[in-house]
Protein backbone atom coordinates (compact mmCIF):
# COMPACT_ATOMS: atom_id res chain seq x y z
CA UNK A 1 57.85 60.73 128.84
CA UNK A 2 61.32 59.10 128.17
CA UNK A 3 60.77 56.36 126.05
CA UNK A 4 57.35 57.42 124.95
CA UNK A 5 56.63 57.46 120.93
CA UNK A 6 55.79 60.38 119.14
CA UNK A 7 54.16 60.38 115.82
CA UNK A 8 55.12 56.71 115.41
CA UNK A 9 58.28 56.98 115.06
CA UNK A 10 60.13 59.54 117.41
CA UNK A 11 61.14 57.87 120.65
CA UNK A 12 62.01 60.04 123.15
CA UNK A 13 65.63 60.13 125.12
CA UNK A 14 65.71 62.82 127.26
CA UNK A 15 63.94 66.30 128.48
CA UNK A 16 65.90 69.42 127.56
CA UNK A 17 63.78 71.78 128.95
CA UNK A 18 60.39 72.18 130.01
CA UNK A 19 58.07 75.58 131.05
CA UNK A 20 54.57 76.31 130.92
CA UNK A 21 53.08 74.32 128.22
CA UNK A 22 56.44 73.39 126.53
CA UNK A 23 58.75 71.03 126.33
CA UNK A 24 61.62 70.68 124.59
CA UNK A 25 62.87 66.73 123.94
CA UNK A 26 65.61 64.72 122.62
CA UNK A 27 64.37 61.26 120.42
CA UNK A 28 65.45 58.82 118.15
CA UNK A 29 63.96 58.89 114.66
CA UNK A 30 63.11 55.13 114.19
CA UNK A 31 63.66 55.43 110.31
CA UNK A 32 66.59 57.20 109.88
CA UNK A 33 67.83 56.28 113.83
CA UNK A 34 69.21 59.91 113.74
CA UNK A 35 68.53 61.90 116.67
CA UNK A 36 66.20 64.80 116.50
CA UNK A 37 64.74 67.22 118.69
CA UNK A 38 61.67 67.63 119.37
CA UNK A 39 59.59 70.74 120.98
CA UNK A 40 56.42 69.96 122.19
CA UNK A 41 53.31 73.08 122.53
CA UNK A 42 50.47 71.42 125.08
CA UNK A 43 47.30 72.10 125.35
CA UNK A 44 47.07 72.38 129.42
CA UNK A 45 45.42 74.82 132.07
CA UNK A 46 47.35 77.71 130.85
CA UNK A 47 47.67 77.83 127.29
CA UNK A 48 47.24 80.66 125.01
CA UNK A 49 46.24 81.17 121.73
CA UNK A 50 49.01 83.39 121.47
CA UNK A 51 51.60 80.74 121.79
CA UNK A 52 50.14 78.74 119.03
CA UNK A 53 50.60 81.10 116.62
CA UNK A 54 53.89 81.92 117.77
CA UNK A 55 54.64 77.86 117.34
CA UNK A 56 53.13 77.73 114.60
CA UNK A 57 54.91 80.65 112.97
CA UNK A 58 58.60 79.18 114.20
CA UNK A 59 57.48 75.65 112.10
CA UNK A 60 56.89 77.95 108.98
CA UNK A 61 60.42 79.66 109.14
CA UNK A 62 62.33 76.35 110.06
CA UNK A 63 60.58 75.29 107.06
CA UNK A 64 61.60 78.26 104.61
CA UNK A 65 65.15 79.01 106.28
CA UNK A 66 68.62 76.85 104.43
CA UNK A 67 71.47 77.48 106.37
CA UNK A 68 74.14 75.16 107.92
CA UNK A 69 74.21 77.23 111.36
CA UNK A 70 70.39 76.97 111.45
CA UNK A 71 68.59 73.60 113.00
CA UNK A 72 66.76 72.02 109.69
CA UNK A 73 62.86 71.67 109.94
CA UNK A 74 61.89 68.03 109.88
CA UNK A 75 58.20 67.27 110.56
CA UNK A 76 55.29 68.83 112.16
CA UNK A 77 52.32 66.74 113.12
CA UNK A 78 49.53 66.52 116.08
CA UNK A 79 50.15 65.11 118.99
CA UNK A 80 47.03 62.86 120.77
CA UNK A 81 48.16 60.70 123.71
CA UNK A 82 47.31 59.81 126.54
CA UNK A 83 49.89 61.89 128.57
CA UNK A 84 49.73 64.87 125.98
CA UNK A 85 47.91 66.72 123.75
CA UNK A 86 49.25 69.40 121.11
CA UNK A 87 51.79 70.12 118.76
CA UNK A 88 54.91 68.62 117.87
CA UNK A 89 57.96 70.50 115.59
CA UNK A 90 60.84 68.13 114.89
CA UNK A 91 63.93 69.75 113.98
CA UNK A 92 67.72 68.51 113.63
CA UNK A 93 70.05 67.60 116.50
CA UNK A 94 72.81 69.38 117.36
CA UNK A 95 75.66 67.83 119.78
CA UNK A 96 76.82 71.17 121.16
CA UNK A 97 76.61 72.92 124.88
CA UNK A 98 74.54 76.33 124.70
CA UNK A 99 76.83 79.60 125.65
CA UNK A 100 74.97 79.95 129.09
CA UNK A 101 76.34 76.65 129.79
CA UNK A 102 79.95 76.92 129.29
CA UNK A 103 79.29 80.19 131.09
CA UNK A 104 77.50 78.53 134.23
CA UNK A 105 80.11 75.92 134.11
CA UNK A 106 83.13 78.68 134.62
CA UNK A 107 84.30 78.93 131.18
CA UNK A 108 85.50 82.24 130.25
CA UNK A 109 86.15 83.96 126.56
CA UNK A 110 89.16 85.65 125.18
CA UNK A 111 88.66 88.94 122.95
CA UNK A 112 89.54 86.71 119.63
CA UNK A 113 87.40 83.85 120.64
CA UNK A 114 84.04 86.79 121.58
CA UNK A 115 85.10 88.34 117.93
CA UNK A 116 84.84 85.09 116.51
CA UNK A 117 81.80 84.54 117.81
CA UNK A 118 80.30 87.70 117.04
CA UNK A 119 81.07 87.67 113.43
CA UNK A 120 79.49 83.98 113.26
CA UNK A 121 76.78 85.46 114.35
CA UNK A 122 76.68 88.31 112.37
CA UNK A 123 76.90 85.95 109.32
CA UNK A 124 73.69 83.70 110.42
CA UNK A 125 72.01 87.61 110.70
CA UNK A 126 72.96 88.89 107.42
CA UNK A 127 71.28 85.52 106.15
CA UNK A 128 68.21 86.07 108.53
CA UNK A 129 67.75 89.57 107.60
CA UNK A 130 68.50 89.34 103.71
CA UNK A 131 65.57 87.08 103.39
CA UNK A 132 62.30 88.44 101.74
CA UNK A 133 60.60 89.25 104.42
CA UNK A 134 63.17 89.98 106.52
CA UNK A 135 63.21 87.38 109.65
CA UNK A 136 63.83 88.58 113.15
CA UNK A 137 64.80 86.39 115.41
CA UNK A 138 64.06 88.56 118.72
CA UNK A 139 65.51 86.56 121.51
CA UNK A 140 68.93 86.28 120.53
CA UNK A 141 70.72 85.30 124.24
CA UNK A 142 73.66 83.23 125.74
CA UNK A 143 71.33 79.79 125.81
CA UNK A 144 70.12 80.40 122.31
CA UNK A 145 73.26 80.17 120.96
CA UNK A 146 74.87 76.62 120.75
CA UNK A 147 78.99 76.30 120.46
CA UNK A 148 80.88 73.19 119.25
CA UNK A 149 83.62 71.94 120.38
CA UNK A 150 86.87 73.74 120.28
CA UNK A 151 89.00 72.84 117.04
CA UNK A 152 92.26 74.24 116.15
CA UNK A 153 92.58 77.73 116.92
CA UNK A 154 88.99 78.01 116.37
CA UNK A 155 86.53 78.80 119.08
CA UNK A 156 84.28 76.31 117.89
CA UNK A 157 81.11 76.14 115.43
CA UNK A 158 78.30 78.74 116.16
CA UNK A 159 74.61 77.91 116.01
CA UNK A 160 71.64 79.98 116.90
CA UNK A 161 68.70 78.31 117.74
CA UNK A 162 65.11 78.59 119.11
CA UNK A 163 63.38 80.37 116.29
CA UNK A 164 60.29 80.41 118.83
CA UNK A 165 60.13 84.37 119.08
CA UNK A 166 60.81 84.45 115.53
CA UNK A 167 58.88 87.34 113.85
CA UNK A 168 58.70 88.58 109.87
CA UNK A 169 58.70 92.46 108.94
CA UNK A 170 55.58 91.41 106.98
CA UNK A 171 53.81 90.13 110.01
CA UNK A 172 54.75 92.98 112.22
CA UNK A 173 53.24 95.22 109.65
CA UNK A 174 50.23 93.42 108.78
CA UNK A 175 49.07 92.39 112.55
CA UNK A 176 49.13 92.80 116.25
CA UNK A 177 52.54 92.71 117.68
CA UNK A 178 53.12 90.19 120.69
CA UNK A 179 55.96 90.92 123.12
CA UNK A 180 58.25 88.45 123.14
CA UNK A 181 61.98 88.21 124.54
CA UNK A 182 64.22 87.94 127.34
CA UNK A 183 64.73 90.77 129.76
CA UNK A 184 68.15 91.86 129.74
CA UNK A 185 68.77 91.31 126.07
CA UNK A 186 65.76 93.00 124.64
CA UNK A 187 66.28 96.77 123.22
CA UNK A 188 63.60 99.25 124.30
CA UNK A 189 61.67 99.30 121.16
CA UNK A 190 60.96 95.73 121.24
CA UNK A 191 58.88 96.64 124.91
CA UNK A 192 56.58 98.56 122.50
CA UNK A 193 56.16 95.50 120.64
CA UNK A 194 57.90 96.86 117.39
CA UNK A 195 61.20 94.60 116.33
CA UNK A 196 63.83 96.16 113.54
CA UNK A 197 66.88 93.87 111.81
CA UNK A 198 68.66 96.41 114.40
CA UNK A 199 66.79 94.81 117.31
CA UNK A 200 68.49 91.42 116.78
CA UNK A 201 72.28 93.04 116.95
CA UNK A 202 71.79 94.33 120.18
CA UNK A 203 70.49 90.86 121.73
CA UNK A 204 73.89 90.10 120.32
CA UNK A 205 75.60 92.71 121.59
CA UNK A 206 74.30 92.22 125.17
CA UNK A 207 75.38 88.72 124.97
CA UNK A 208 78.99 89.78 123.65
CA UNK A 209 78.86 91.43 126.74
CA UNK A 210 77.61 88.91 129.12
CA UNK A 211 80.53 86.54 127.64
CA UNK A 212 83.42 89.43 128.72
CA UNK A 213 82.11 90.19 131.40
CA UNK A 214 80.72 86.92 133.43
CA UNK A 215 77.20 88.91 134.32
CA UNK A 216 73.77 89.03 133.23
CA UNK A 217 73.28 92.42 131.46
CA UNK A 218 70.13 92.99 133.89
CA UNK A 219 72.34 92.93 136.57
CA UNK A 220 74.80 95.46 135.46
CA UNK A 221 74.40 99.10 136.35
CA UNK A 222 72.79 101.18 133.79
CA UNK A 223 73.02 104.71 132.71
CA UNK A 224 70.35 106.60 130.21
CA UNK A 225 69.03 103.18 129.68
CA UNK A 226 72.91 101.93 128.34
CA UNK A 227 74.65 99.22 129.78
CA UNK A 228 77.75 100.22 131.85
CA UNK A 229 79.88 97.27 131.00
CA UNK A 230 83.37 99.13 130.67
CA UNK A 231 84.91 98.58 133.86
CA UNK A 232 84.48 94.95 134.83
CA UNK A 233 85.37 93.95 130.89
CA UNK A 234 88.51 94.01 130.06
CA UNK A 235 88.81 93.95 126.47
CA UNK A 236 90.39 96.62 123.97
CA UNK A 237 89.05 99.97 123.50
CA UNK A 238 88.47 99.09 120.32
CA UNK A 239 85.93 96.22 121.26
CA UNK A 240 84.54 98.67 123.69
CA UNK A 241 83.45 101.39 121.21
CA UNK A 242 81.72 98.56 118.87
CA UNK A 243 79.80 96.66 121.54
CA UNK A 244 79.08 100.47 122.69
CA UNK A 245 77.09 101.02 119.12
CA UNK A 246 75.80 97.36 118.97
CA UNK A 247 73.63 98.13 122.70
CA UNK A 248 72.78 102.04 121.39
CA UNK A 249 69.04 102.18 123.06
CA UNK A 250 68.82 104.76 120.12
CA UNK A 251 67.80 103.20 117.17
CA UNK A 252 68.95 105.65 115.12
CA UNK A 253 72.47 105.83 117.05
CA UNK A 254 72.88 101.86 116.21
CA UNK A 255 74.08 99.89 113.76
CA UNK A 256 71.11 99.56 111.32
CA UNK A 257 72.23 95.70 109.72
CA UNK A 258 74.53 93.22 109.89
CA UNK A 259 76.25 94.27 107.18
CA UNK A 260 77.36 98.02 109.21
CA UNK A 261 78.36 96.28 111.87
CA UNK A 262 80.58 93.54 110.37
CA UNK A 263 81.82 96.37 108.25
CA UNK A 264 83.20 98.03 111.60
CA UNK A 265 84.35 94.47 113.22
CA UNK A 266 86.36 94.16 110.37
CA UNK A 267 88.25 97.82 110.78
CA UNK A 268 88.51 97.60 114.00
CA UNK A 269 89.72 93.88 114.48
CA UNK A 270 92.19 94.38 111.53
CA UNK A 271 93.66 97.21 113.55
CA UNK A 272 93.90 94.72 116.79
CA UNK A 273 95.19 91.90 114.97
CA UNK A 274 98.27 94.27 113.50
CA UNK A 275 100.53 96.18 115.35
CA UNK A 276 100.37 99.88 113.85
CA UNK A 277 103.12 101.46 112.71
CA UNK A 278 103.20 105.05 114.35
CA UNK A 279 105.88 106.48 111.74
CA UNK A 280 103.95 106.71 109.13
CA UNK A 281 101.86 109.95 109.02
CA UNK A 282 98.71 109.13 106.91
CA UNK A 283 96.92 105.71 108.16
CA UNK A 284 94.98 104.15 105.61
CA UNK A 285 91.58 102.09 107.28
CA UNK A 286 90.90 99.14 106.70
CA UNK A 287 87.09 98.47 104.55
CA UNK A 288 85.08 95.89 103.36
CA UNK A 289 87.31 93.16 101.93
CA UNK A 290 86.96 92.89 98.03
CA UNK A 291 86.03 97.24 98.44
CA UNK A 292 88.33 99.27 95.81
CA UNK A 293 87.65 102.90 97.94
CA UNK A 294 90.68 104.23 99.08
CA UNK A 295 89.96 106.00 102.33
CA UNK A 296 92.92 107.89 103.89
CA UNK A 297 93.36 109.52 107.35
CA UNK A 298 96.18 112.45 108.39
CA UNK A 299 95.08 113.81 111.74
CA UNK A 300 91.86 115.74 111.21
CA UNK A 301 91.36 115.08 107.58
CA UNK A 302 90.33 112.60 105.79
CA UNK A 303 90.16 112.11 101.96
CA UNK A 304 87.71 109.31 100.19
CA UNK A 305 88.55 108.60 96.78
CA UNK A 306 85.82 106.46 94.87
CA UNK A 307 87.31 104.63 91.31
CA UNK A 308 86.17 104.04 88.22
CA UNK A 309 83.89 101.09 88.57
CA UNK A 310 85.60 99.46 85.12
CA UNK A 311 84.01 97.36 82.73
CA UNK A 312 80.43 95.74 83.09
CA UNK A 313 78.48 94.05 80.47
CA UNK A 314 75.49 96.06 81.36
CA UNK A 315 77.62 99.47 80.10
CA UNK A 316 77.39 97.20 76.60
CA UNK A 317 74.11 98.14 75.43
CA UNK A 318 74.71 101.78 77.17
CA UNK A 319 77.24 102.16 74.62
CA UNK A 320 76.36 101.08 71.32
CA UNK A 321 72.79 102.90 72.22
CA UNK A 322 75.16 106.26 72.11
CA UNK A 323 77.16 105.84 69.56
CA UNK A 324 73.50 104.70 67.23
CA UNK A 325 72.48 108.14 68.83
CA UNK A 326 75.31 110.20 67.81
CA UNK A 327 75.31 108.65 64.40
CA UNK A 328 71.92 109.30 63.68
CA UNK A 329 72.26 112.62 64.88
CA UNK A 330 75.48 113.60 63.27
CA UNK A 331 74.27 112.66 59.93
CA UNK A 332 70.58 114.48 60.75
CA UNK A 333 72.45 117.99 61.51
CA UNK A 334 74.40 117.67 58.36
CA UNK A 335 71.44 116.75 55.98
CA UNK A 336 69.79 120.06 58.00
CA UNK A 337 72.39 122.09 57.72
CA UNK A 338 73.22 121.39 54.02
CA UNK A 339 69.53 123.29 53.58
CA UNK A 340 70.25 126.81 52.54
CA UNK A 341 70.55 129.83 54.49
CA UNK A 342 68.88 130.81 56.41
CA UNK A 343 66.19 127.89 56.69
CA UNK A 344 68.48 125.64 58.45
CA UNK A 345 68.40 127.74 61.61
CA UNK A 346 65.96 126.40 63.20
CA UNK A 347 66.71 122.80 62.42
CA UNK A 348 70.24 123.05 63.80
CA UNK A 349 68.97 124.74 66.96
CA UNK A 350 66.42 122.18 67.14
CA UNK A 351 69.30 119.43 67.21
CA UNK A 352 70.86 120.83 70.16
CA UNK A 353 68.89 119.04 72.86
CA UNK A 354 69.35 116.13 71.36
CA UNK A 355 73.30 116.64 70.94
CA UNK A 356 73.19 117.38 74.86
CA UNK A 357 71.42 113.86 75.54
CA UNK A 358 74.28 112.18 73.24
CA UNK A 359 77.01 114.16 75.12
CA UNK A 360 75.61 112.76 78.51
CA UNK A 361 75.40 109.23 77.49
CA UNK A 362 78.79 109.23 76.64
CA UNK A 363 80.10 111.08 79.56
CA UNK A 364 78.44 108.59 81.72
CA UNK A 365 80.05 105.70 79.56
CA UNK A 366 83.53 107.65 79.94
CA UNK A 367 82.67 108.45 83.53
CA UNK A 368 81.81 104.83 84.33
CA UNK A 369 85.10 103.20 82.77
CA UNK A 370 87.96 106.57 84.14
CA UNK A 371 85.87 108.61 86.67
CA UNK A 372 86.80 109.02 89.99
CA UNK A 373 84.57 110.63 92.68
CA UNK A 374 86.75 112.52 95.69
CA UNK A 375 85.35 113.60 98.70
CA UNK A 376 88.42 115.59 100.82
CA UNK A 377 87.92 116.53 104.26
CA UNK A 378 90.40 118.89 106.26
CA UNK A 379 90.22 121.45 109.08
CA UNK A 380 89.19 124.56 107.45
CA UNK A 381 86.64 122.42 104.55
CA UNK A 382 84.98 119.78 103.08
CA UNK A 383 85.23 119.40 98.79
CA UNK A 384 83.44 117.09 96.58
CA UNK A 385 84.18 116.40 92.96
CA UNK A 386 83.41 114.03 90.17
CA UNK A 387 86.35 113.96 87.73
CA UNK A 388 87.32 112.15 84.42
CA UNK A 389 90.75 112.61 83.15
CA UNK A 390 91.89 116.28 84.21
CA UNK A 391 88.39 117.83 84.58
CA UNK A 392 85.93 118.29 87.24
CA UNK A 393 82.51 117.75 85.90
CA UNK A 394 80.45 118.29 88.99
CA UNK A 395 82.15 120.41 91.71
CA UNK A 396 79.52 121.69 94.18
CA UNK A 397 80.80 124.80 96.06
CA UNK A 398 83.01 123.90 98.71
CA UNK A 399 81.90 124.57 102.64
CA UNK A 400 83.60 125.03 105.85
CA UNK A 401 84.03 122.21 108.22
CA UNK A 402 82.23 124.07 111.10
CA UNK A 403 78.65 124.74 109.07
CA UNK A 404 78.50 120.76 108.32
CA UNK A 405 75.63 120.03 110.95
CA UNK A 406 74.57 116.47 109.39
CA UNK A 407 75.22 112.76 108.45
CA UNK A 408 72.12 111.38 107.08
CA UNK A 409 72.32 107.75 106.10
CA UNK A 410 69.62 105.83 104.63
CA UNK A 411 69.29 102.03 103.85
CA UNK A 412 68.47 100.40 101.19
CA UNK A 413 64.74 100.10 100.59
CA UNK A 414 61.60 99.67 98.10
CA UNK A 415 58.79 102.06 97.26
CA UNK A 416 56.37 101.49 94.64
CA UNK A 417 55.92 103.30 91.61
CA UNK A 418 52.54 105.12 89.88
CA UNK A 419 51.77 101.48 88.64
CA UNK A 420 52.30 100.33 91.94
CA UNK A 421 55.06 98.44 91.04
CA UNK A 422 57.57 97.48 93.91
CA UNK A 423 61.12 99.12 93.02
CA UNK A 424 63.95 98.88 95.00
CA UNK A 425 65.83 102.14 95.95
CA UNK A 426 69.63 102.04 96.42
CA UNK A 427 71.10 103.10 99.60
CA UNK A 428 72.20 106.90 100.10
CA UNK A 429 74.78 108.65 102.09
CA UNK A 430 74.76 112.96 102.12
CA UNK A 431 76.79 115.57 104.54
CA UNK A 432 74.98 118.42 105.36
CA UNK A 433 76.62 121.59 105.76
CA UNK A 434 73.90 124.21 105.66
CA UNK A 435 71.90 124.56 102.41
CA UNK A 436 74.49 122.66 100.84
CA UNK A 437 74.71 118.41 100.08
CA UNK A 438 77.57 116.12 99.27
CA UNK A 439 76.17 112.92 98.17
CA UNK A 440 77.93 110.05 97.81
CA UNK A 441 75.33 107.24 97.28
CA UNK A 442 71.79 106.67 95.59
CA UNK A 443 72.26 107.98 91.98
CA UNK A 444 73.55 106.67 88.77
CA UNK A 445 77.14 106.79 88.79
CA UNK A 446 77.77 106.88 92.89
CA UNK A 447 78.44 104.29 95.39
CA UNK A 448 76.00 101.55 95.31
CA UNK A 449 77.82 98.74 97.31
CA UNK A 450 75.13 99.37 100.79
CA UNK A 451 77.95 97.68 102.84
CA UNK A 452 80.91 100.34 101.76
CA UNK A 453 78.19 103.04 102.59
CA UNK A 454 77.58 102.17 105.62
CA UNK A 455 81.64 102.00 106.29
CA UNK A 456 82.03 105.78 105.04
CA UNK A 457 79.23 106.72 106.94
CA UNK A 458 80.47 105.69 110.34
CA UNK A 459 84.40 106.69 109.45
CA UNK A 460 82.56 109.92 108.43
CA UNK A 461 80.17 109.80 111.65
CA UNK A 462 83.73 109.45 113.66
CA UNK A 463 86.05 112.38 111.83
CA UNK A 464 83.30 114.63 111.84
CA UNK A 465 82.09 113.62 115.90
CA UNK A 466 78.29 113.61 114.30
CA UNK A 467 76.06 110.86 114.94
CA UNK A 468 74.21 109.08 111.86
CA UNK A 469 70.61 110.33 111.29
CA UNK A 470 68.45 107.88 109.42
CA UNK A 471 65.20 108.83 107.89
CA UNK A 472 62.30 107.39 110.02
CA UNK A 473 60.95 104.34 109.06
CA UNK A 474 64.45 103.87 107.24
């Protein structure tokens, strides 16, 4: 085919790859005299309907995804030639080498240069899997990943490509589900033909490992279904622990996003990266950058102290709604009261609820601008308070450490109301400790930030030696 025109106006340079009824070409745009690429579905002996779809589906992301790491969508058009029939999905050129390359050609990776590529990565995901539906890309692996050249101190610019698997949350709901992926990197629920955000991080994760380690994850030994990669990587224990979580065959044992598991890169890299000092005796982890939580460590305890989240214009209207309120129902108690005795009973007592609802708009006002929420963790108990100035508003009744029997974390999702409206529920975070809850996310006043709650959850999931439940379906 080299030299062959496509479409009138793609000449092709060279074959990149080629299996059953696909190819995957290199051509010269004759208007723009860019190079593109070009992948090629063909109708021969053994196509399947399947595998249009599935092209046709990867021409309709390209088309809706904007990101720089991402190959841009270009044209699609019918191919009739001669040589070929089919499809044709024309996408931008990128000059780089794919991972499995620089791999096959003895390359190896330092720990900095994998963690740079993992949180490159993790950065085109938390694009992917922001997006409305959420898009999965499925076969995340060493030769789907392009790397630039090396520049600086930097490893080099990360791309992932081949969207060819690619699969919405919408489409996995609404239709049959078609295996797709490559054995080795795929997690066990994407066998059953179901695919999760979580599914993509640990195709990442076994590539991280297939990068420290020089060997195809298939080919490793295995143990309850996890990879035993530990003894022929050598890389820190913390990098150990994280790609540990990333490759979790338990869903609900692995990172759930992105966002959780850059979260945890970020702790755990910051604590590589600077030598710790051991003569202090309280270490304060690191958190999201930008997070105002100060979380604090002394041996077994831990403390969590949420601030006030300050001004907002939102809190505007909140306030002058209370003090209209309290106005009106200041100058309503005294007009009832100023009715003789004993007639204004009944109107005083019936001002009461309404006093409570003013009360309670300002506390939350108050609350919102010098609250603090303090979760304190030690050997004997755990305590949870909400307090502004010197008082404790809310103070459930403390427990001991040894009846808390759960960590239940759930995401952020949507429901719909009784109009059927869609309505997006904030993320929550609770310890159990037998009939008793300390909640730190999902209500008014509490954490909303989903990334900072999915950092307390796994510093809690590690004091406490509990793993995270989530909800199913969550």
């Amino acid at each position: 085919m080299i030299g062959e025109i496509l479409g009138e106006r793609y000449q092709v340079q060279q074959l990149l790859g080629k299996k059953a009824g696909r190819r995957t070409l290199v051509a010269r745009d004759w208007n723009t005299q860019e190079l593109v690429v070009i992948k090629l579905l063909s109708f021969s002996s053994d196509f399947e309907w399947d595998s249009l779809k599935l092209f046709e589906r990867e021409a309709e992301t390209l088309k809706s995804l904007s990101h720089p790491l991402i190959p841009r969508y270009l044209d699609y058009f019918e191919v009739n030639s001669p040589t070929i029939k089919g499809f044709a999905l024309v996408q931008s050129y990128i000059p780089a080498k794919t991972l499995e390359q620089y791999v096959q050609s003895g390359r190896t990776f330092t720990e900095v240069e994998v963690k740079e590529i993992a949180k490159a990565l993790l950065e085109i995901l938390l694009y992917l899997h922001g997006l409305y539906p959420p898009v999965i890309h499925r076969d995340i692996k060493p030769s789907n990943i392009l790397l630039g050249e090396r520049s600086g101190n930097s490893v080099g610019q990360v791309y992932l490509v081949d969207f060819g698997s690619v699969q919405t949350v919408l489409a996995t709901e609404g239709g049959t589900r078609t295996v797709v992926g490559s054995y080795g990197y795929m997690p066990q629920e994407q066998f059953g033909g179901r695919t999760v955000p979580a599914s993509d991080l640990y195709s990442l994760g076994a590539t991280l490992i297939y990068l420290v380690t020089g060997t195809h994850p298939a080919d490793l030994p295995q143990k309850d279904f996890r990879i035993q990669f530990e003894q022929v990587a050598n890389v820190s224990p913390e990098l150990t622990r994280w790609l540990q979580q990333m490759t979790e065959p338990s869903l609900e044992r692995r990172f759930s996003s992105a966002a959780g598991a850059m979260s945890t890169t970020g702790s755990a890299y910051a604590a590589l990266d600077k030598p710790q000092s051991t003569n202090l005796p309280t270490l304060v982890v690191g958190k999201p950058d930008g997070s105002k939580i100060q979380l604090t460590k002394n041996g077994d305890s831990l403390e969590i102290i949420v601030p006030p989240s300050g001004f907002d214009p939102s809190i505007i209207f909140t306030g002058l709604f209370a003090i209209v309120w309290n106005s009106f129902i200041f100058f309503w108690t005294i007009g009832a009261l100023s009715i003789p005795f004993p007639a204004n009973i009944p109107f005083a007592l019936f001002s009461l609820p309404f006093w409570g609802a003013g009360f309670l708009m300002v506390y939350k006002l108050l609350f919102h601008l010098c609250g603090r929420i303090c979760l304190r963790l030690n050997a004997e108990q755990i305590t949870l308070s909400w307090e502004l100035f010197s008082w404790k508003f809310y103070r459930p009744r403390a427990s001991s450490r040894q009846s808390i029997n759960k960590l239940i974390y759930i995401p952020k999702h949507f429901t719909k109301n009784s109009d059927g409206t869609r309505i997006a529920v904030p993320a929550e975070l609770y310890i159990c400790s037998g009939v008793q809850k300390y909640q730190l996310g999902g209500n008014d006043i509490g954490i909303k930030s989903e990334v900072e709650l999915e950092w307390l959850a796994h510093e809690l999931s590690d004091c406490l030696g509990l793993p995270i439940t989530k909800p199913m379906g969550s």
